[in-house]
C-alpha atoms as a PDB file:
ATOM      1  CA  UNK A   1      87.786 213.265  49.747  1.00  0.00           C
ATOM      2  CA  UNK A   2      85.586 210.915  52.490  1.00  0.00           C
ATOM      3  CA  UNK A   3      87.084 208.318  50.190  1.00  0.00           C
ATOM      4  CA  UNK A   4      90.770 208.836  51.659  1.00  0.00           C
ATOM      5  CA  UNK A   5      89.492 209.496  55.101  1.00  0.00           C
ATOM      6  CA  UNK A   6      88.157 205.888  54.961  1.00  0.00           C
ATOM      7  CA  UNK A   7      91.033 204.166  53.684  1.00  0.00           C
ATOM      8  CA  UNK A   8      93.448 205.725  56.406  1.00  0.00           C
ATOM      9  CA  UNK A   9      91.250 205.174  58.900  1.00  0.00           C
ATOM     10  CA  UNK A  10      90.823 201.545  57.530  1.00  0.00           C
ATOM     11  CA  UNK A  11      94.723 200.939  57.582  1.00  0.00           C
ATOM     12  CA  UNK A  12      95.219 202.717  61.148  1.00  0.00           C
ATOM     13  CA  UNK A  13      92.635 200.190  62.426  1.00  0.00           C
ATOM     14  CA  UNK A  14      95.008 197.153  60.870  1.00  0.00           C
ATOM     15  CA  UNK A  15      98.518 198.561  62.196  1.00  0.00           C
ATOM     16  CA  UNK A  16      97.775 198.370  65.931  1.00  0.00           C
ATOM     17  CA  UNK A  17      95.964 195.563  65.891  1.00  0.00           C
ATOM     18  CA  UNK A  18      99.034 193.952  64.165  1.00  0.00           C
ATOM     19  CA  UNK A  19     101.698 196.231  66.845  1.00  0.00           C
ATOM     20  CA  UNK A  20      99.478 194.937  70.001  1.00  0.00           C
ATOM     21  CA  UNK A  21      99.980 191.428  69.357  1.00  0.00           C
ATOM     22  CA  UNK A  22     103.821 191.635  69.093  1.00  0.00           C
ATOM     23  CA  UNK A  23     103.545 194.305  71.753  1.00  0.00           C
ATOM     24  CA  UNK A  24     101.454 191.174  73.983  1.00  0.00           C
ATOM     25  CA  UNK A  25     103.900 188.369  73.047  1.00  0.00           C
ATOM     26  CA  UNK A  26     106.967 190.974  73.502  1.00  0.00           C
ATOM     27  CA  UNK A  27     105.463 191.441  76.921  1.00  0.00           C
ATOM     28  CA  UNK A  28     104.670 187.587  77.691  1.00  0.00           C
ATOM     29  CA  UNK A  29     108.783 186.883  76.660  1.00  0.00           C
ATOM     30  CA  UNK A  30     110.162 189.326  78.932  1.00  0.00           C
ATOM     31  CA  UNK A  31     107.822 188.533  81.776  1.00  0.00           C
ATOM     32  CA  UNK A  32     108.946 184.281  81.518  1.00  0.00           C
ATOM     33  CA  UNK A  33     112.606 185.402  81.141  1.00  0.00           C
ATOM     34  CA  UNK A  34     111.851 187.376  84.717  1.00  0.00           C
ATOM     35  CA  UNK A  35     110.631 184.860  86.340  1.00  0.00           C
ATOM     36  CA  UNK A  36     112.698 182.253  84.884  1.00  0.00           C
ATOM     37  CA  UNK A  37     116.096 184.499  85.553  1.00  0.00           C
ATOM     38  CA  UNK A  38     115.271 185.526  88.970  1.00  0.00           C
ATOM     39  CA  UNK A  39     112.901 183.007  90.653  1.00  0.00           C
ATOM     40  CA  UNK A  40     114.325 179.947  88.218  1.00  0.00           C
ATOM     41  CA  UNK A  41     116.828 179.087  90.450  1.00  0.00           C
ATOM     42  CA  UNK A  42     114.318 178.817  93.546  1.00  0.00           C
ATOM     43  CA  UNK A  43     111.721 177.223  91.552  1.00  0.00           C
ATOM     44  CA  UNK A  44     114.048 174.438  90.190  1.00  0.00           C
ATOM     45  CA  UNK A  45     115.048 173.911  93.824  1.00  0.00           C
ATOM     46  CA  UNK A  46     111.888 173.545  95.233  1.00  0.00           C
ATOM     47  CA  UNK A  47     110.805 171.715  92.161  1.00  0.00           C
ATOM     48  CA  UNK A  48     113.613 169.289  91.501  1.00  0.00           C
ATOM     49  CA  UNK A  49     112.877 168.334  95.704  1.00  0.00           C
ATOM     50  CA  UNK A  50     109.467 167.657  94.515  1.00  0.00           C
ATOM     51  CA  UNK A  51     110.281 166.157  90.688  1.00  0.00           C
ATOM     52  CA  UNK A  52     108.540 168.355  89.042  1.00  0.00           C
ATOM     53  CA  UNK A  53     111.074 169.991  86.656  1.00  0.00           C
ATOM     54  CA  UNK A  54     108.589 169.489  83.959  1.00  0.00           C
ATOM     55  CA  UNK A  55     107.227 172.797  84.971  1.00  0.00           C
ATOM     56  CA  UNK A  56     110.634 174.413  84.520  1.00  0.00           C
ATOM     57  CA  UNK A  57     110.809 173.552  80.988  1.00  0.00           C
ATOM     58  CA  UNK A  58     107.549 174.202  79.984  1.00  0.00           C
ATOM     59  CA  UNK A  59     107.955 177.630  81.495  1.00  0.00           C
ATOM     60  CA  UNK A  60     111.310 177.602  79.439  1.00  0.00           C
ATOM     61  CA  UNK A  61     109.679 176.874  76.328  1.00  0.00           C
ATOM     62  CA  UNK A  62     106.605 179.380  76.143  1.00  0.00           C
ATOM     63  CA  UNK A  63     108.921 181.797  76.982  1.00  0.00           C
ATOM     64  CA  UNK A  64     111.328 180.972  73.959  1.00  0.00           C
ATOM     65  CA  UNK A  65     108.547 180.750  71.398  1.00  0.00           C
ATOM     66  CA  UNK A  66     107.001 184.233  72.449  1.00  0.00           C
ATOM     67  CA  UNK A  67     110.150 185.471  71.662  1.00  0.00           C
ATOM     68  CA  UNK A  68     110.565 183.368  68.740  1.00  0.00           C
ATOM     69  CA  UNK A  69     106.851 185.194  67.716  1.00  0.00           C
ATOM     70  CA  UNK A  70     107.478 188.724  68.953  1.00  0.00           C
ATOM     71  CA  UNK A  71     110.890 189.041  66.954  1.00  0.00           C
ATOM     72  CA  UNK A  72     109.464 186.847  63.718  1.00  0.00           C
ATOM     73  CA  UNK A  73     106.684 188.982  63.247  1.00  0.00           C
ATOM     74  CA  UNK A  74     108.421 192.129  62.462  1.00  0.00           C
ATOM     75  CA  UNK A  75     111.258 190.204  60.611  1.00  0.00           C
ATOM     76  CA  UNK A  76     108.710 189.049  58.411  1.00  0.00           C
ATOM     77  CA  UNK A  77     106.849 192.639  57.988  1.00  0.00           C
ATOM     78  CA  UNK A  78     110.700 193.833  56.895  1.00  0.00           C
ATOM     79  CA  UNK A  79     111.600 191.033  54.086  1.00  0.00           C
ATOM     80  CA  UNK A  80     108.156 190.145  52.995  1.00  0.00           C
ATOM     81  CA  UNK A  81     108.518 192.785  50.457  1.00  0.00           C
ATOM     82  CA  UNK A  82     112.347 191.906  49.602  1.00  0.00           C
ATOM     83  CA  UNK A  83     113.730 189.740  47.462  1.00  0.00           C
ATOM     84  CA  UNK A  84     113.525 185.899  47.669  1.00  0.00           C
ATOM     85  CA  UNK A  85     116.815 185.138  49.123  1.00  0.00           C
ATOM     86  CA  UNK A  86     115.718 187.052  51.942  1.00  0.00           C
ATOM     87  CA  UNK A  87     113.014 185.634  52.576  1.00  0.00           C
ATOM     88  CA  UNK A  88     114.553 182.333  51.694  1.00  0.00           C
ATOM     89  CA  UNK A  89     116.853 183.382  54.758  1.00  0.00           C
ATOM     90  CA  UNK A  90     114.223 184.266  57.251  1.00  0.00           C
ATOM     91  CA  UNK A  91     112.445 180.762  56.749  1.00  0.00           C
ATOM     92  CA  UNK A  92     116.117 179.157  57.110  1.00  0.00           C
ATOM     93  CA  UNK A  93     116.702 180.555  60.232  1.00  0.00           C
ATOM     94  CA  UNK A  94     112.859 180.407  61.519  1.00  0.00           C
ATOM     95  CA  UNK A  95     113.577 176.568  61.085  1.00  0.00           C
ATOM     96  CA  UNK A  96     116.831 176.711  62.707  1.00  0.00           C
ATOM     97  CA  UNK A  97     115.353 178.626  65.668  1.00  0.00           C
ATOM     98  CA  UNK A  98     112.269 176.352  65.912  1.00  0.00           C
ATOM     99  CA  UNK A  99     114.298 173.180  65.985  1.00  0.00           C
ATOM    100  CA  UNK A 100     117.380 174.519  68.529  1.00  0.00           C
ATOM    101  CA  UNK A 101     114.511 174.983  71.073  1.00  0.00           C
ATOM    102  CA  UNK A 102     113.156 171.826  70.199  1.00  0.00           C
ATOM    103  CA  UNK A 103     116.349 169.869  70.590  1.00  0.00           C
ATOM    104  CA  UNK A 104     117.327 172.077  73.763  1.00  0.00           C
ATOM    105  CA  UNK A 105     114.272 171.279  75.274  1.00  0.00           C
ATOM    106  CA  UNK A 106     115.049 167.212  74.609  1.00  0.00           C
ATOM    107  CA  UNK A 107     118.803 167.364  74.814  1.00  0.00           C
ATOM    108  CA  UNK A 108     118.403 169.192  78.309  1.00  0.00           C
ATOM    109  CA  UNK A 109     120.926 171.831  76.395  1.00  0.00           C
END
């Protein structure tokens, strides 16, 4: 019986470690799309006066990939277990995702 009292308290210790991280990067992604909704336009004012719309894109970019992390974490927890076209799918479009932000970041799109 202390057997199955450690192994739940073992898994209980891995789940919201796991659920913090996406809970951090879910967190991190709203916060950059704040700032890049509401004070973006000032900031690219002030910062395209001063040539600095580096900052602007950089800001653009860690805000896309913690989204890209909070929502591919969980999408992998649900087809990891599936079958292989789906996970076949969720690499496909984990590509596709990675390179559109890399190409709107270069493109200027």
């Amino acid at each position: 019986m202390a057997k199955k009292t450690d192994n739940k308290q073992t898994q209980r210790r891995s789940t919201p470690s796991r659920v913090s991280i996406v809970d951090l990067l879910a967190f991190l992604a709203l916060a950059a799309s704040a700032i890049l909704l509401v004070i973006g336009p000032i900031l690219r004012w002030v910062l395209a006066n001063t040539g600095g719309a580096v900052v602007m894109q950089a800001l653009n970019l860690v805000q896309q990939y913690c989204v890209l992390a909070a929502i591919a974490i969980p999408g992998w927890y649900f087809v990891r277990y599936k079958r292989k076209a789906w996970r076949i799918a969720y690499f496909i479009f984990l590509a596709i995702y990675v390179a559109g932000t890399i190409l709107g970041m270069t493109l200027g799109i």
